[in-house]
Protein backbone atom coordinates (compact mmCIF):
# COMPACT_ATOMS: atom_id res chain seq x y z
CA UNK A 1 114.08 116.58 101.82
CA UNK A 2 111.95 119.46 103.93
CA UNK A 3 109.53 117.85 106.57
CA UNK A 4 106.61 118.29 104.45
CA UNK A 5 108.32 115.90 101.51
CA UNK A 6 109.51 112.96 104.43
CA UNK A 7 105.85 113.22 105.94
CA UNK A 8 103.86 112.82 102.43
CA UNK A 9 106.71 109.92 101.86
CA UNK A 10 105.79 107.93 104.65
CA UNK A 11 102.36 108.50 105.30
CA UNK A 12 101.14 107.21 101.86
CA UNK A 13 98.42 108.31 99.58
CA UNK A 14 94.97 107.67 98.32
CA UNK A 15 95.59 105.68 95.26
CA UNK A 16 94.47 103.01 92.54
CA UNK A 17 97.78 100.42 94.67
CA UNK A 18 97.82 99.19 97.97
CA UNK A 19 100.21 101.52 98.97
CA UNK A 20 100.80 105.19 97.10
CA UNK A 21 103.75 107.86 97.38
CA UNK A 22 103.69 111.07 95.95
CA UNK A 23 106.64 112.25 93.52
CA UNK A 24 109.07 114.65 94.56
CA UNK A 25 109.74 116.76 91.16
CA UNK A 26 112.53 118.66 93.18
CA UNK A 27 114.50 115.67 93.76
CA UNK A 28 113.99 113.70 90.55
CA UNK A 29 111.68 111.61 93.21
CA UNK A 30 108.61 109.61 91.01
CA UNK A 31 105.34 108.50 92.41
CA UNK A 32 105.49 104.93 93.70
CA UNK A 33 102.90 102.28 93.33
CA UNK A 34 103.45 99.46 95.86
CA UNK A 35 101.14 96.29 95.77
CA UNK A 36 101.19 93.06 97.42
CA UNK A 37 98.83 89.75 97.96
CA UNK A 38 99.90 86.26 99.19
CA UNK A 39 99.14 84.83 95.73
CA UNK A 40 99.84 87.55 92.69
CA UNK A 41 98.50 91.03 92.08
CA UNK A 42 95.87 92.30 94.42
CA UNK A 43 92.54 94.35 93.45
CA UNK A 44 93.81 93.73 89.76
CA UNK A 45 91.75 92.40 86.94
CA UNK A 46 93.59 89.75 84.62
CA UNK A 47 96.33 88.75 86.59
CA UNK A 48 97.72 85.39 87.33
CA UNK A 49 96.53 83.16 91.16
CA UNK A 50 100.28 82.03 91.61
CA UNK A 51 100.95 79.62 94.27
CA UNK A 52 101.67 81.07 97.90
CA UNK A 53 105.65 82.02 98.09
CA UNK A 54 105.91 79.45 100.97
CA UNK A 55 105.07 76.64 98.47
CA UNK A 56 107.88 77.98 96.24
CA UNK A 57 110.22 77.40 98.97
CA UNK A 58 109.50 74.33 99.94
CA UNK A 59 109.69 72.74 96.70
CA UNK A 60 113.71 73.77 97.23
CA UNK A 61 113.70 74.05 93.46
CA UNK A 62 115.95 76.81 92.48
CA UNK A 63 115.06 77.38 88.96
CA UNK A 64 111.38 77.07 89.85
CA UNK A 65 111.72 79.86 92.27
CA UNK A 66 113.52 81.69 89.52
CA UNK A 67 110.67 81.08 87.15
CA UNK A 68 107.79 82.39 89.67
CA UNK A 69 110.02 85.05 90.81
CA UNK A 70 110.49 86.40 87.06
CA UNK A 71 106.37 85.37 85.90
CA UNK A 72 105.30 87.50 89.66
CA UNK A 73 107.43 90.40 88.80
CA UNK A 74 106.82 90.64 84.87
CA UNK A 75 103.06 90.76 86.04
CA UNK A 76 103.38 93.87 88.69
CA UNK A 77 105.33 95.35 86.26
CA UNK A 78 102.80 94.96 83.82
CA UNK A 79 100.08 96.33 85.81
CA UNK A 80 102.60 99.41 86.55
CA UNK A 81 102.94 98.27 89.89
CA UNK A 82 107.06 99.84 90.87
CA UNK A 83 107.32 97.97 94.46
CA UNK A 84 105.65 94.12 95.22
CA UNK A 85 105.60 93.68 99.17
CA UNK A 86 105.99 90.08 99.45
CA UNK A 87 106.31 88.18 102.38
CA UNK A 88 109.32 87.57 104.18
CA UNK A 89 111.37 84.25 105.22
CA UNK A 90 114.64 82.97 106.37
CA UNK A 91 116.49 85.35 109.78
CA UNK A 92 114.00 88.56 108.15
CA UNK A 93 110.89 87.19 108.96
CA UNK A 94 111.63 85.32 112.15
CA UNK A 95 109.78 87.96 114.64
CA UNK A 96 106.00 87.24 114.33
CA UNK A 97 105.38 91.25 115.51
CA UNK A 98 108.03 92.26 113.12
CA UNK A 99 105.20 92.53 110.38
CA UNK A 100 107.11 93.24 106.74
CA UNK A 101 110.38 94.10 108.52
């Protein structure tokens, strides 16, 4: 990638998501769309209020987890969303100033 390509990669774009990348027709590179709230699809009209993640966890129910995991992603996917940013637990998300890690 030139410098011009990593610096529009990482610096994010304007966009209808949270979060926008530009495509890189070069590189076979597509647009991303990243979007993330602590309860389902943000700044979205008819989406699903899911529980917060940390009630998933501590329900220690693996095939609910499974089932909120698959109903959360079939819904960003729906709304054309490519990458959720979820929150993070377990060793990953230990560092408070770590942010999304």
């Amino acid at each position: 990638m030139t410098l011009i390509e990593k610096v529009n990669m990482t610096r994010g774009h304007t966009g209808r998501c949270v979060g926008n990348t530009p495509n890189i027709t070069r590189l076979g590179i597509p647009a991303l769309c990243l979007a993330d709230a602590p309860d389902g699809v943000r700044g979205q009209e008819f989406v699903s209020a899911f529980p917060a993640g940390i009630h998933v966890g501590a329900t220690f129910d693996r095939d609910l987890m499974y089932r909120y995991g698959k109903a959360l992603g079939e819904e960003y996917r729906g709304k054309g969303i490519n990458i959720a940013l979820l929150p993070v637990a377990g060793p990953l998300g230990r560092v408070a100033r770590g942010g999304r890690n």
